[in-house]
N, C-alpha and C. Protein backbone atom coordinates (compact mmCIF):
# COMPACT_ATOMS: atom_id res chain seq x y z
N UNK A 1 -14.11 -26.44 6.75
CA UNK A 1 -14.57 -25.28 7.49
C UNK A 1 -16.07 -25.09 7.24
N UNK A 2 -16.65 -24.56 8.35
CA UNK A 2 -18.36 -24.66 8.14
C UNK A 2 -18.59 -23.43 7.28
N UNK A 3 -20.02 -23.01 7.00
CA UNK A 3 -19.74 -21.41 6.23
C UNK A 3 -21.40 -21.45 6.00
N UNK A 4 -21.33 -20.21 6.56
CA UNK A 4 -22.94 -19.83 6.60
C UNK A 4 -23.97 -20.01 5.12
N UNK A 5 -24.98 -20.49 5.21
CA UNK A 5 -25.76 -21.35 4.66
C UNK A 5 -27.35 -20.12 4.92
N UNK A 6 -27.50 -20.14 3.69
CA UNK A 6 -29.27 -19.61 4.11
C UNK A 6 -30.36 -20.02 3.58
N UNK A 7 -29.92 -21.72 3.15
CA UNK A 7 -30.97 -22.11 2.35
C UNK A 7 -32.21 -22.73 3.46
N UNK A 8 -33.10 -22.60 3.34
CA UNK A 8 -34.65 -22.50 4.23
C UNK A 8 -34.97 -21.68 5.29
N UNK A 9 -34.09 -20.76 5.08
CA UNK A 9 -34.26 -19.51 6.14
C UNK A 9 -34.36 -18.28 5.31
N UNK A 10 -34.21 -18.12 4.27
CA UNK A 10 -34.20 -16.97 3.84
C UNK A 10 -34.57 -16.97 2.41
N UNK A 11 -35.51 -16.01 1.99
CA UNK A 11 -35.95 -15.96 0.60
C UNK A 11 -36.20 -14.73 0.17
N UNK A 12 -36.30 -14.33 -1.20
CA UNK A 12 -36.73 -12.89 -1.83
C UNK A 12 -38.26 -12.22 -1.31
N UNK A 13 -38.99 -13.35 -1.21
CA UNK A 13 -40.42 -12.50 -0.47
C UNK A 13 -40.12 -12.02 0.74
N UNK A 14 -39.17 -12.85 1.94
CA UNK A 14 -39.20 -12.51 3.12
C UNK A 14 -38.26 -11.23 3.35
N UNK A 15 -37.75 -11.10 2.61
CA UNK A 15 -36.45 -10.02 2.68
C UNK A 15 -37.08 -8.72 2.56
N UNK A 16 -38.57 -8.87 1.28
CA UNK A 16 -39.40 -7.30 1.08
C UNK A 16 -39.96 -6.89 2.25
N UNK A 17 -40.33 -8.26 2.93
CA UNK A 17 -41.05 -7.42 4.09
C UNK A 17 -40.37 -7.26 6.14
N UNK A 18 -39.37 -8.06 5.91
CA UNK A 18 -38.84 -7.88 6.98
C UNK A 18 -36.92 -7.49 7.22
N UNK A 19 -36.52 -7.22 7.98
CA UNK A 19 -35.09 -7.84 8.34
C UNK A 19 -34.84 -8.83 8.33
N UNK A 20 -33.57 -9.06 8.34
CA UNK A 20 -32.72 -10.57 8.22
C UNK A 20 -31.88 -10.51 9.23
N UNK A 21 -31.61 -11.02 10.77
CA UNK A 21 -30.41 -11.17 11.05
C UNK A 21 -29.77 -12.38 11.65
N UNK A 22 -28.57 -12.55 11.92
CA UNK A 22 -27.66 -13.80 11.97
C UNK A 22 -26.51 -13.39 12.88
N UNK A 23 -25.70 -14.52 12.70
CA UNK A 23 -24.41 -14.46 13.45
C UNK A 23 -24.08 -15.67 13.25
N UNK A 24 -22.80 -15.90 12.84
CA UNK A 24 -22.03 -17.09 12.57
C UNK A 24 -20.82 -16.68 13.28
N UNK A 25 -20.28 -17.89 14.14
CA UNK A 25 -18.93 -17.86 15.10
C UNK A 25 -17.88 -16.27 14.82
N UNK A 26 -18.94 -15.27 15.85
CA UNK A 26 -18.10 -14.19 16.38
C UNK A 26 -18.53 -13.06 15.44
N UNK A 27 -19.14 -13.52 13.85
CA UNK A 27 -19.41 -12.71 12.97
C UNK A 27 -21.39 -12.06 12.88
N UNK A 28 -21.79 -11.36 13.47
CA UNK A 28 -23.13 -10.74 12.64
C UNK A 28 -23.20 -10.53 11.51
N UNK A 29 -24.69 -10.47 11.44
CA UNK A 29 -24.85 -9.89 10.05
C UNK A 29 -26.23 -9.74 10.06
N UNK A 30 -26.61 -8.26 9.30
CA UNK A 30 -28.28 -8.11 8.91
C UNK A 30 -28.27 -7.56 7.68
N UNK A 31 -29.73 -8.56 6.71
CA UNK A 31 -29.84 -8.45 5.47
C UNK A 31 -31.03 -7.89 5.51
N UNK A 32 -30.77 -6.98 4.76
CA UNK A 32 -32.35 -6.02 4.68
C UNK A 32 -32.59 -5.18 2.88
N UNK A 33 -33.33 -4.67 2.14
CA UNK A 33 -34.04 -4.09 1.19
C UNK A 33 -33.21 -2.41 1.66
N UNK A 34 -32.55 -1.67 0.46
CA UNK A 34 -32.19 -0.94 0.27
C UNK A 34 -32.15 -0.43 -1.04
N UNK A 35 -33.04 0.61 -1.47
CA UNK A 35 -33.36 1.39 -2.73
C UNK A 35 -33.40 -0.27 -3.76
N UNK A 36 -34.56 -0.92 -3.51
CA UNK A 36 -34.92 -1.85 -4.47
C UNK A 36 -33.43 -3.20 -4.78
N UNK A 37 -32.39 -3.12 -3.76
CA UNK A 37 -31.61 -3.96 -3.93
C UNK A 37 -31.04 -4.83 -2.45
N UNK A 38 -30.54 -5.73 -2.37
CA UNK A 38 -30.44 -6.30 -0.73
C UNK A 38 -29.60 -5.96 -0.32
N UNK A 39 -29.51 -5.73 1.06
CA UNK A 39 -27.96 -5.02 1.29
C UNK A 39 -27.57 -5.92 3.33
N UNK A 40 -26.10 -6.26 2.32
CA UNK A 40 -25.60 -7.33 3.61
C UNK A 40 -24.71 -6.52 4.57
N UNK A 41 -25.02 -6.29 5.53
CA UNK A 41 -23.91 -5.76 6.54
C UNK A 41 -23.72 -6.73 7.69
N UNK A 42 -22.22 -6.94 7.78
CA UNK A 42 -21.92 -7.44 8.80
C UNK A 42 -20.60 -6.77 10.11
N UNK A 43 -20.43 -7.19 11.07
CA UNK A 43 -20.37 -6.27 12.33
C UNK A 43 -19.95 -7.42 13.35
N UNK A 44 -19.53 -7.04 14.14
CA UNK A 44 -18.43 -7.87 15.56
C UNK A 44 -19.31 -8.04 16.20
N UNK A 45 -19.61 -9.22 17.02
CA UNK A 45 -20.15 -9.26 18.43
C UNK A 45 -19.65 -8.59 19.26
N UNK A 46 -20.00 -8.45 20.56
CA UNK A 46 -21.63 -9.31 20.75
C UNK A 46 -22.34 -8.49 20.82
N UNK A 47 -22.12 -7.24 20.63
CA UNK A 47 -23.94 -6.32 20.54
C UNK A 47 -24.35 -6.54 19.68
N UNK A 48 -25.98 -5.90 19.56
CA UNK A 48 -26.89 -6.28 18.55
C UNK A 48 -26.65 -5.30 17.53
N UNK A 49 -27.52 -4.96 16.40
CA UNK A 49 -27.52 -3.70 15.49
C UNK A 49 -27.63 -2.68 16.03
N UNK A 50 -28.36 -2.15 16.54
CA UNK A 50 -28.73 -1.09 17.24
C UNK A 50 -27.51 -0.65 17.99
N UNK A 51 -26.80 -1.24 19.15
CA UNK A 51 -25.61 -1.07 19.61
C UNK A 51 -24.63 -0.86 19.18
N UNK A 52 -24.16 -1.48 18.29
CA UNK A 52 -22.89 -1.61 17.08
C UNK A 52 -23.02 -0.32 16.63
N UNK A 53 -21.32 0.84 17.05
CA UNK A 53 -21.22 1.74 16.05
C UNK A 53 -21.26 1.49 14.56
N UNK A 54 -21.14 2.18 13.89
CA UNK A 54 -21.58 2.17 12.33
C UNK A 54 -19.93 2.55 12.09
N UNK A 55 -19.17 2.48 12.38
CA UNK A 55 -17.66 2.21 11.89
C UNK A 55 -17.46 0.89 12.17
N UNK A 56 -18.00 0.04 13.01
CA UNK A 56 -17.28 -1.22 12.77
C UNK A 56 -18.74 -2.16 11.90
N UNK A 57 -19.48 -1.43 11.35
CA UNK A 57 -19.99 -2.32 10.31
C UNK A 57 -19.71 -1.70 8.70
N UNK A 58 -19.50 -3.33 8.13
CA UNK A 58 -19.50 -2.90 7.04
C UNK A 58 -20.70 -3.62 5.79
N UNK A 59 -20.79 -3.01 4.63
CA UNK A 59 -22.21 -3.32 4.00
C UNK A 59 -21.99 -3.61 1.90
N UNK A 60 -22.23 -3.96 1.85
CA UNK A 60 -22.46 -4.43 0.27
C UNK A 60 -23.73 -4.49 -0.05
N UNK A 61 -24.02 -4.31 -1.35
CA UNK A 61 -25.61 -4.27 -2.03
C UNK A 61 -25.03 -5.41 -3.08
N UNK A 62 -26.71 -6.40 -3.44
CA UNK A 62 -26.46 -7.32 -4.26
C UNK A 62 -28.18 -6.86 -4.94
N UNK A 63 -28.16 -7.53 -6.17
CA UNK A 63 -29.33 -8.02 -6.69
C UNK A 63 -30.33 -8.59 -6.38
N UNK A 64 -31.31 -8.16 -6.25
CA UNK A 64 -33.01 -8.91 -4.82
C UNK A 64 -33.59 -9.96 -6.55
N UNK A 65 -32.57 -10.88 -7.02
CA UNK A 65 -32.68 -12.13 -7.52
C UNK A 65 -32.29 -13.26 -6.85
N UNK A 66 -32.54 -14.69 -7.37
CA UNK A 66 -31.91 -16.09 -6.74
C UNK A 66 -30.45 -15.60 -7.10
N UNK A 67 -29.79 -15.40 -7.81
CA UNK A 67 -28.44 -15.04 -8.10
C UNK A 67 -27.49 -14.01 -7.04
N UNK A 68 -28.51 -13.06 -6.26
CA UNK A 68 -28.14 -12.70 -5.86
C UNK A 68 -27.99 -12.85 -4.35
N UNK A 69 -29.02 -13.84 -4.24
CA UNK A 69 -28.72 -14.37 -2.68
C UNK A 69 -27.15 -15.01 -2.79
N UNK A 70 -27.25 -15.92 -3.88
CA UNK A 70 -26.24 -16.82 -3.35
C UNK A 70 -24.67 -15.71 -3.72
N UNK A 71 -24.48 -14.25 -4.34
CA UNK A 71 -23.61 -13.81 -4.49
C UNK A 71 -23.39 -13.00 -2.56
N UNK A 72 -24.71 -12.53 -2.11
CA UNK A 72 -24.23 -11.92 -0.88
C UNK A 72 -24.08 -13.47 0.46
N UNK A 73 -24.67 -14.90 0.20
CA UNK A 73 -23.97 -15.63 1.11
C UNK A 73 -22.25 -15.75 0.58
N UNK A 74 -22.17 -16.07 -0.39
CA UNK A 74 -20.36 -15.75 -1.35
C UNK A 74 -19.63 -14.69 -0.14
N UNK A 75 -20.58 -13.52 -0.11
CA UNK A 75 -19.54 -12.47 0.01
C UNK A 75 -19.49 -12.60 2.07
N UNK A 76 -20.51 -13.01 2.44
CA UNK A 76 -20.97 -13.15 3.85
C UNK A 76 -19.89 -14.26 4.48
N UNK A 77 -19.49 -15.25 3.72
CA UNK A 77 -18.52 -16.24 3.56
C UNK A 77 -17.36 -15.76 3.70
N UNK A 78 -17.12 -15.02 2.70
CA UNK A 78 -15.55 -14.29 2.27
C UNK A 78 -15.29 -13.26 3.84
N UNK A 79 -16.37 -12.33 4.04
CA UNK A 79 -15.87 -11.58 4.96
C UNK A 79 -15.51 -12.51 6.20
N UNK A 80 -15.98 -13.59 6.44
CA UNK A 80 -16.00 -14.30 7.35
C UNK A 80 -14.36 -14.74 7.30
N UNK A 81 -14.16 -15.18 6.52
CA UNK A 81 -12.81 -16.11 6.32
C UNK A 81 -11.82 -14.38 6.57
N UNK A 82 -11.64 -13.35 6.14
CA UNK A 82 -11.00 -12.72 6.01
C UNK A 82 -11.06 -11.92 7.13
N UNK A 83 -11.76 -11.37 8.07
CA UNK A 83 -12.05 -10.89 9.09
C UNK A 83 -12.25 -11.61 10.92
N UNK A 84 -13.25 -12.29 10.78
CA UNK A 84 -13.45 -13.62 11.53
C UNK A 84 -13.00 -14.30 12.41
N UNK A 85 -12.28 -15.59 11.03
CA UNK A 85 -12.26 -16.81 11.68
C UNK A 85 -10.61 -17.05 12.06
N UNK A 86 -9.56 -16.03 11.95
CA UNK A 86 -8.80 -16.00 12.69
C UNK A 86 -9.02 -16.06 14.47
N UNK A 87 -9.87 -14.43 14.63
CA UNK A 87 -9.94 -14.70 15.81
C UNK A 87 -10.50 -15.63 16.69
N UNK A 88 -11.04 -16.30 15.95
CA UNK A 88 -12.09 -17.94 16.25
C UNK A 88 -10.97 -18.63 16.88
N UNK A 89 -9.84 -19.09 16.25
CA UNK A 89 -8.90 -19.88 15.89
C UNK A 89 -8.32 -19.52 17.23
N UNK A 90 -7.59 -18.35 17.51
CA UNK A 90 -7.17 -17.70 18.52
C UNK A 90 -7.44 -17.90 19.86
N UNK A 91 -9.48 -18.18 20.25
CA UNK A 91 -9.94 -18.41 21.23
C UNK A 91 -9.66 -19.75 21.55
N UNK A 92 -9.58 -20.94 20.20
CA UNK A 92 -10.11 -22.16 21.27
C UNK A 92 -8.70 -22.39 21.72
C-alpha cells in the first residue's frame, strides 16, 4: 500500500513560515504552526480548507522537531488507513 511521504517537500523552516497542504487518494490534509507546535488536520474531499466544515476535520499537534515530522506523517498514515482507504477500495 502507498502512504504519504514528505520527505523533500516539507521541512521545520518551511512550516514557520507558511502552510502545508496535500491530499493523498480521497484524504486532505493541512500542516501548519500552532502555539509553537505543528498541527496536522486532515478532512474529506474534494473541497479545499476554507470550504470544509470544521466537523468533518480532524487535527493533532506534534513537536516542530525531525521527530516530530516523522510522528505526524505516522499519524497522517494511520488516519488514512483507518478512515480513507476503505472508501478508495469501494470506488475502483
Amino acid at each position: 500500500m502507498e502512504e504519504i511521504s514528505l520527505k523533500g517537500k516539507f521541512s521545520l523552516e518551511l512550516i514557520k513560515k507558511e502552510r502545508f497542504a496535500g491530499s493523498f487518494c480521497g484524504m486532505r490534509y493541512m500542516l501548519m504552526m500552532e502555539d509553537g507546535k505543528m498541527k496536522a488536520t486532515v478532512y474529506p474531499e474534494p473541497y479545499c480548507w476554507e470550504a470544509t466544515p470544521k466537523e468533518q476535520k480532524e487535527s493533532e499537534l506534534f513537536p516542530h522537531t525531525k521527530e516530530g515530522i516523522d510522528e505526524m506523517v505516522a499519524w497522517l498514515n494511520q488516519k488514512y488507513r483507518e478512515e480513507y482507504a476503505e472508501a478508495v477500495k469501494e470506488e475502483e
